[in-house]
C-alpha atoms as a PDB file:
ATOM      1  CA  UNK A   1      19.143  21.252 -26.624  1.00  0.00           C
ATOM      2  CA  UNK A   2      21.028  24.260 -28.265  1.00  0.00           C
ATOM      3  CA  UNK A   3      23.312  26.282 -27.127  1.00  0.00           C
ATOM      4  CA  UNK A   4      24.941  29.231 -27.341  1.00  0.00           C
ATOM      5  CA  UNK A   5      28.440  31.389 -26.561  1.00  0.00           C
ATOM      6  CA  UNK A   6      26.997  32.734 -23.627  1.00  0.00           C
ATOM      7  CA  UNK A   7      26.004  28.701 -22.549  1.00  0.00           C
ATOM      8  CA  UNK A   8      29.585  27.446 -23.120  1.00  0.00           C
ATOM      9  CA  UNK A   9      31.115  30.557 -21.615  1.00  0.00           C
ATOM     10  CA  UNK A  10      28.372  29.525 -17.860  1.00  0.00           C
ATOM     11  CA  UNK A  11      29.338  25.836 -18.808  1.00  0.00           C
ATOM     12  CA  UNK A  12      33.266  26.467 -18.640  1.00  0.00           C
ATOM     13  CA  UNK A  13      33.239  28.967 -15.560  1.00  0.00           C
ATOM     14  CA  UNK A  14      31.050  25.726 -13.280  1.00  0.00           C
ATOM     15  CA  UNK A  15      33.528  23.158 -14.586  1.00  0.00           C
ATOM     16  CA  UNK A  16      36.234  25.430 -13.194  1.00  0.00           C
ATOM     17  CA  UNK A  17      37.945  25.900 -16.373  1.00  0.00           C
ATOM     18  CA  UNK A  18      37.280  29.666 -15.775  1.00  0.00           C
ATOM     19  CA  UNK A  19      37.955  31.613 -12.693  1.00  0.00           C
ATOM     20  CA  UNK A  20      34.979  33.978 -11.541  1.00  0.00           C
ATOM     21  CA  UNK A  21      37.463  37.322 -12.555  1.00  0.00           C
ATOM     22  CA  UNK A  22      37.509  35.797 -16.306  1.00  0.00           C
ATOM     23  CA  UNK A  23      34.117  34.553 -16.482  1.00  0.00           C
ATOM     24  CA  UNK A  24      32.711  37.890 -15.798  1.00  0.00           C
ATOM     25  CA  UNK A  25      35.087  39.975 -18.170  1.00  0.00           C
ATOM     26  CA  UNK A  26      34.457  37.288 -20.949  1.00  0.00           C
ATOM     27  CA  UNK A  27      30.849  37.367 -20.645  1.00  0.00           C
ATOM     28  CA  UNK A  28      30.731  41.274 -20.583  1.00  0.00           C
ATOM     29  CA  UNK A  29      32.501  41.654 -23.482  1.00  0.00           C
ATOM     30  CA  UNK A  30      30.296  38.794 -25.654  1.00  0.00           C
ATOM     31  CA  UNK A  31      27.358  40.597 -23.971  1.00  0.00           C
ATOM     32  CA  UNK A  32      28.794  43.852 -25.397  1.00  0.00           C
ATOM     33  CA  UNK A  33      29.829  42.312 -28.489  1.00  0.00           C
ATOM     34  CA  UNK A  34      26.283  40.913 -29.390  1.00  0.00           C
ATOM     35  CA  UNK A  35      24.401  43.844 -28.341  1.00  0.00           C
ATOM     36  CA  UNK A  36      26.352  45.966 -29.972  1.00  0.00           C
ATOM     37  CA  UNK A  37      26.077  43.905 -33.190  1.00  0.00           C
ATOM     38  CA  UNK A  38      29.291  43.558 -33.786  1.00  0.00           C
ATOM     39  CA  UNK A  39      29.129  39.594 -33.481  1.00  0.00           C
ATOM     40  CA  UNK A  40      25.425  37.658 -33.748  1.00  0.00           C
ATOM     41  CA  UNK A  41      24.099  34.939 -30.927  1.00  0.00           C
ATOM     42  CA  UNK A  42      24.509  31.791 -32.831  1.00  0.00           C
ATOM     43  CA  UNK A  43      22.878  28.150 -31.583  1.00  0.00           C
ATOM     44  CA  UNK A  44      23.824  25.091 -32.382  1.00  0.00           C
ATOM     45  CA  UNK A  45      22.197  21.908 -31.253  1.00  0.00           C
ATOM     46  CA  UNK A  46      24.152  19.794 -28.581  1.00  0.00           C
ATOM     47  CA  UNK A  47      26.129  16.944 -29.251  1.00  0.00           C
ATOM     48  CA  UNK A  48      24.199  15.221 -26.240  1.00  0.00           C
ATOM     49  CA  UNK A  49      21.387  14.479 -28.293  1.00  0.00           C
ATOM     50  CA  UNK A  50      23.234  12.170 -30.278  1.00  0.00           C
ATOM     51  CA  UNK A  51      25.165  10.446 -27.631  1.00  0.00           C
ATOM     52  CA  UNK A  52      21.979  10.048 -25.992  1.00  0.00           C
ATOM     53  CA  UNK A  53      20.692   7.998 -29.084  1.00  0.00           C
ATOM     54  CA  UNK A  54      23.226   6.115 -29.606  1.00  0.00           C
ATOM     55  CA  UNK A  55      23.314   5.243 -25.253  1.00  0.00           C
ATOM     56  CA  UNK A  56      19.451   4.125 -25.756  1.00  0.00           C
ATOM     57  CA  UNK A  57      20.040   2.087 -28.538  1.00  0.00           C
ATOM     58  CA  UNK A  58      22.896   0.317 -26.849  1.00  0.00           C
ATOM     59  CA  UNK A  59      21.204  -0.150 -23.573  1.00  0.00           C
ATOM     60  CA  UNK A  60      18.252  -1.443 -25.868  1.00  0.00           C
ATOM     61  CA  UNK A  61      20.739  -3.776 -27.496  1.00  0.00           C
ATOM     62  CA  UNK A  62      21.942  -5.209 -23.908  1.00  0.00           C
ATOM     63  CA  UNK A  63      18.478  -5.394 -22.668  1.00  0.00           C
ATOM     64  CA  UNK A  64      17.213  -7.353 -25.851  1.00  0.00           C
ATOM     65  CA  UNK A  65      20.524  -9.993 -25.326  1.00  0.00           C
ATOM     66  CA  UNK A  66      19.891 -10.501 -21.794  1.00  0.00           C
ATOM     67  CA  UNK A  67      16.136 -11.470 -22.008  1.00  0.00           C
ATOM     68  CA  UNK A  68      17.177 -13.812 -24.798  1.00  0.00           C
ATOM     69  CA  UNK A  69      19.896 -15.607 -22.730  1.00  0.00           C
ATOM     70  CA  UNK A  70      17.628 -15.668 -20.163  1.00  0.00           C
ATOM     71  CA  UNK A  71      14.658 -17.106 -21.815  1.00  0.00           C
ATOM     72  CA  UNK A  72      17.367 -19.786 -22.926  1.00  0.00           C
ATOM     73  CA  UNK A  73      18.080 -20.691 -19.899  1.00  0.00           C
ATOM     74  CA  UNK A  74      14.601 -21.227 -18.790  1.00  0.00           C
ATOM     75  CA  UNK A  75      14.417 -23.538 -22.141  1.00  0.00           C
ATOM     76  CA  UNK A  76      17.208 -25.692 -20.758  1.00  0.00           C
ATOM     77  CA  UNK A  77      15.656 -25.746 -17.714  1.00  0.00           C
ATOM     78  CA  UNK A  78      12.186 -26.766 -18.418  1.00  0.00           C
ATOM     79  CA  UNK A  79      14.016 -29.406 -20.980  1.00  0.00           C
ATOM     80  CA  UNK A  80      16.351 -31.323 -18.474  1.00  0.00           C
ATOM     81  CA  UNK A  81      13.868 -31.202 -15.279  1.00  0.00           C
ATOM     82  CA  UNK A  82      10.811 -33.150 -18.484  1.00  0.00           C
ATOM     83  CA  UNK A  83      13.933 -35.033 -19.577  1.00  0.00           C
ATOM     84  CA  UNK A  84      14.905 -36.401 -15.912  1.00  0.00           C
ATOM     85  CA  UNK A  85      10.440 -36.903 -15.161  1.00  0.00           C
ATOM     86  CA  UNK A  86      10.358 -38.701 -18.873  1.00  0.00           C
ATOM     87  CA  UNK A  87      12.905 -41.045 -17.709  1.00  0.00           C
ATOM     88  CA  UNK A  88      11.446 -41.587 -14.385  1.00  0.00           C
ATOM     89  CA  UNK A  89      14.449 -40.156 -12.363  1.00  0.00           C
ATOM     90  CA  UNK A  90      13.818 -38.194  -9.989  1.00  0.00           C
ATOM     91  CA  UNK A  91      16.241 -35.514  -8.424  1.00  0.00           C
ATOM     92  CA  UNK A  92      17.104 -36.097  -5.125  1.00  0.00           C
ATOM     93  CA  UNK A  93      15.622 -33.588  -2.300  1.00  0.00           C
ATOM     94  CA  UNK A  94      16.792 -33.936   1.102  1.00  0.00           C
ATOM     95  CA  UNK A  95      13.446 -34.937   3.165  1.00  0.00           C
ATOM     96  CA  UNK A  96      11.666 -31.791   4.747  1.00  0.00           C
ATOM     97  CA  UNK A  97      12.182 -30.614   7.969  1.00  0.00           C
ATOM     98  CA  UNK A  98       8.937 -29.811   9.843  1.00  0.00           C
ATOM     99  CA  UNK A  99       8.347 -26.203  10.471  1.00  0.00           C
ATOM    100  CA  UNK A 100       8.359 -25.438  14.190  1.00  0.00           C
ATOM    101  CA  UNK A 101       5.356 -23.258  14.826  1.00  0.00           C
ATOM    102  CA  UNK A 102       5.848 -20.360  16.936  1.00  0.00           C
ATOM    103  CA  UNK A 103       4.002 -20.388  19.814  1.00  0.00           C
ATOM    104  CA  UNK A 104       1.044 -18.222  20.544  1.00  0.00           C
ATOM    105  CA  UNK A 105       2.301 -16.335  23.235  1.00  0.00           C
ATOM    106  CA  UNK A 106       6.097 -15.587  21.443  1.00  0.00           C
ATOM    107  CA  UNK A 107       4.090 -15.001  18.526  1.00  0.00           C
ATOM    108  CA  UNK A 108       2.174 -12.424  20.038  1.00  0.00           C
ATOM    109  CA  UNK A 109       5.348 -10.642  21.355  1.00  0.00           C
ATOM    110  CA  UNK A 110       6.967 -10.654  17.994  1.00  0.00           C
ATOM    111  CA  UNK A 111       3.615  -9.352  15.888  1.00  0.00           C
ATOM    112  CA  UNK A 112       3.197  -6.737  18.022  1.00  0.00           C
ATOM    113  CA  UNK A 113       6.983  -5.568  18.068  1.00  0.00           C
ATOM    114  CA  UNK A 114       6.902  -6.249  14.491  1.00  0.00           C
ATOM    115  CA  UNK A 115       3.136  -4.310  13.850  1.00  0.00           C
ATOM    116  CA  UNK A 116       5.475  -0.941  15.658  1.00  0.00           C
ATOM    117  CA  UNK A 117       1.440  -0.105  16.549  1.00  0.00           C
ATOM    118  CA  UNK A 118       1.155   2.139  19.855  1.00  0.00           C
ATOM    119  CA  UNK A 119      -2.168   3.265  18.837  1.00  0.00           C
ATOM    120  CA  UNK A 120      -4.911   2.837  21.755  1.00  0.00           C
ATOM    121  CA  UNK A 121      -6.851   0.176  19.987  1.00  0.00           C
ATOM    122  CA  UNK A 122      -3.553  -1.463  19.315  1.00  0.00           C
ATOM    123  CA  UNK A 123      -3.002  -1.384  23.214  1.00  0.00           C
ATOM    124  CA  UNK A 124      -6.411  -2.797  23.916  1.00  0.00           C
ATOM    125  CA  UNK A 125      -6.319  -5.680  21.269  1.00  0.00           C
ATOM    126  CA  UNK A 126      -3.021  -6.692  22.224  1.00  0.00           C
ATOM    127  CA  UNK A 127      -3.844  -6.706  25.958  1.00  0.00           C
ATOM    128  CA  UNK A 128      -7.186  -8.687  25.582  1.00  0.00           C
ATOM    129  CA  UNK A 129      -5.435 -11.106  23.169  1.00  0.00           C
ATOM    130  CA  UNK A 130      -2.688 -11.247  25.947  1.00  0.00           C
ATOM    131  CA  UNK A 131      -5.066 -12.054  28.365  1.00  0.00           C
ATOM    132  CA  UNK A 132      -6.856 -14.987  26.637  1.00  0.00           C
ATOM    133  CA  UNK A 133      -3.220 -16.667  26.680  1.00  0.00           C
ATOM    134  CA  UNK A 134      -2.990 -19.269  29.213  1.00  0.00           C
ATOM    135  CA  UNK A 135      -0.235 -18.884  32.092  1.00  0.00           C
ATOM    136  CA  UNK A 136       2.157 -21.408  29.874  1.00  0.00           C
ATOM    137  CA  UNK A 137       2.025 -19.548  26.687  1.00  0.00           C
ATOM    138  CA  UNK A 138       2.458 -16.498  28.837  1.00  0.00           C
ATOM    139  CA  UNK A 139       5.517 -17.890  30.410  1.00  0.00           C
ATOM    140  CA  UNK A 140       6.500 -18.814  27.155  1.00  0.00           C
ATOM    141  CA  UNK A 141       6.108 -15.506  25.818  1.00  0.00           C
ATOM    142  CA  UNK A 142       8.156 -14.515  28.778  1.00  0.00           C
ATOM    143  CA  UNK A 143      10.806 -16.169  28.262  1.00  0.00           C
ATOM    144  CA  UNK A 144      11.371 -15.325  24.156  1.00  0.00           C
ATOM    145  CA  UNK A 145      13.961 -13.490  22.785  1.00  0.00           C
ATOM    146  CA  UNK A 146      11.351 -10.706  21.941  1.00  0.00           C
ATOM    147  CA  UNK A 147      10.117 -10.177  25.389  1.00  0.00           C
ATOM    148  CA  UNK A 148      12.389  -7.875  26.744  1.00  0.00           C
ATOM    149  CA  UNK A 149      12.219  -5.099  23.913  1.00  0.00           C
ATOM    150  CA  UNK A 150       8.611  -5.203  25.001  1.00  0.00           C
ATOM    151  CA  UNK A 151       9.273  -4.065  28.135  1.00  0.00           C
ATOM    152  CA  UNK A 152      11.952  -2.010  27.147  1.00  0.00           C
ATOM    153  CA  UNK A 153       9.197  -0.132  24.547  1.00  0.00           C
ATOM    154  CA  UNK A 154       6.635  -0.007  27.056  1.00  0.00           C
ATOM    155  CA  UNK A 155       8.728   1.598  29.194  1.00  0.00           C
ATOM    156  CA  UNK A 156      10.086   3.842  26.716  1.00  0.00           C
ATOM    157  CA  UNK A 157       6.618   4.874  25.561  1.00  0.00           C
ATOM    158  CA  UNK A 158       4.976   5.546  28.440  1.00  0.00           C
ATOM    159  CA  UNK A 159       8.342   8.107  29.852  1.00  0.00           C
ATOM    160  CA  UNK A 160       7.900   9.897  26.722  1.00  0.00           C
ATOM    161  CA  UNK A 161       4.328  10.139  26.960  1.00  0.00           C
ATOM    162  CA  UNK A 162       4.397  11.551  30.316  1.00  0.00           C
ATOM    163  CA  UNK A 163       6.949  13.622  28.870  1.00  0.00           C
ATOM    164  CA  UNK A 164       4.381  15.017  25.876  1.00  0.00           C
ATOM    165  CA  UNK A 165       1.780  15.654  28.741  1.00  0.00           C
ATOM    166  CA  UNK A 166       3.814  17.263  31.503  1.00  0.00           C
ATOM    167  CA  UNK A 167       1.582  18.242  34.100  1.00  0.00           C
ATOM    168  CA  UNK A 168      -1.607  17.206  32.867  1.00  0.00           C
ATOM    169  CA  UNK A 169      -0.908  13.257  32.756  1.00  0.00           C
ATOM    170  CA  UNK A 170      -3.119  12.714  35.080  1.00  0.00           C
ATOM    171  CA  UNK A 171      -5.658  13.093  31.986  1.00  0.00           C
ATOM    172  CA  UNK A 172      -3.855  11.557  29.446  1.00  0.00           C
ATOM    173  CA  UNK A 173      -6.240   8.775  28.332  1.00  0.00           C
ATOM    174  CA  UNK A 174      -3.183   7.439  26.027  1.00  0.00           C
ATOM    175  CA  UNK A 175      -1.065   7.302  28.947  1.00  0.00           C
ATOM    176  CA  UNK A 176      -3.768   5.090  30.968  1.00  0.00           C
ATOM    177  CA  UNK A 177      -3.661   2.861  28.048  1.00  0.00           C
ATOM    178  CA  UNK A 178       0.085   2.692  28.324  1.00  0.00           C
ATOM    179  CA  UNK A 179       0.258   1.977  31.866  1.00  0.00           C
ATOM    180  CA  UNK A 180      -2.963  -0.589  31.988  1.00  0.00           C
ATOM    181  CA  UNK A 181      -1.072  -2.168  29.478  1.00  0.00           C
ATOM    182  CA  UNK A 182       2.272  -2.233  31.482  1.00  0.00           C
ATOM    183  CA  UNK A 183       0.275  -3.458  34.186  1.00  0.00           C
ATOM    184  CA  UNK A 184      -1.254  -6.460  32.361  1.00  0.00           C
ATOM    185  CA  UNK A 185       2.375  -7.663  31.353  1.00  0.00           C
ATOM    186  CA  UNK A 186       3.853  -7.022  35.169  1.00  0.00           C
ATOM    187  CA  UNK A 187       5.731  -3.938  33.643  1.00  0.00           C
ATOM    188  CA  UNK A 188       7.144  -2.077  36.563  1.00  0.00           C
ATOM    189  CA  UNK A 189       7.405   1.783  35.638  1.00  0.00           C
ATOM    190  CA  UNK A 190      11.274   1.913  35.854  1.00  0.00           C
ATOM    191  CA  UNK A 191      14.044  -0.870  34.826  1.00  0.00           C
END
């Protein structure tokens, strides 16, 4: 980029190496100087050009030694795990422990929680899958961790959609959702 005597002069005064007083008289006079022709507007490129240059082809430099130690280390890798299989030893892994699978009706809790979906077919596809539970993976959903911020949002979205529709939820077909919803789960309007 170039720049000029009237750059350096803006460049000093935002650094704060020049008060506002001084800035102004300084530039003034160079503006009066150079339109008067008594000195010429001279450019000159920016040293940031260079130092930019020589930052890329450092940072190039870096970038080139890391993705060669790295693909080194993969080398050693692949080499000792074929070394260890060559010689028939095998590493030692600590047996497996079996996954736990969430059941359906804490599942269902947590995906919708998780999902953040308050949309009416949301509402509807949650409450017919809720339905389909039986009264033990109910329970069980009941009695997860994720359970009560169910209630606690179901709550909390249906007083602030009453809220939205002031006098005219009796209409609100969102709100019916909401509340045949709270009604499916045993949701009592207030805690």
């Amino acid at each position: 980029m170039r720049s000029s005597q009237v750059r350096d002069l803006a460049r000093r005064y935002a650094t704060g190496k020049l008060s506002q007083e001084s800035y102004r008289s300084q530039r003034r006079a160079l503006i009066d100087a150079i339109t008067g022709g008594g000195m010429p507007l001279a450019y000159r490129e920016e040293e940031r050009a260079a130092k930019r240059s020589r930052f890329n082809s450092r940072l190039f430099g870096l970038t080139a030694v890391v993705l060669i130690a790295a693909g080194m280390g993969v080398v050693l890798v692949v080499k000792h795990s074929s070394a260890r299989h060559a010689s028939g030893v095998q590493p030692a892994m600590p047996p497996a422990a079996p996954a736990t699978p969430l059941a359906a009706g804490p599942a269902l809790v947590r995906t919708f929680i998780d999902a953040d979906d308050w949309t009416d077919g949301s509402l509807q596809s949650f409450g017919r899958r809720w339905q389909s539970l039986g009264s033990d993976e109910q329970a069980k959903a009941k009695d997860s961790l994720m359970y009560p911020r169910l209630v606690s949002e179901v709550r909390q979205q249906i007083d602030s959609e009453k809220a939205v529709a002031g006098s005219n939820s009796a209409g609100d077909l969102h709100l019916m959702e909401l509340q045949k919803l709270a009604k499916t789960l045993g949701v009592s309007a207030a805690p």
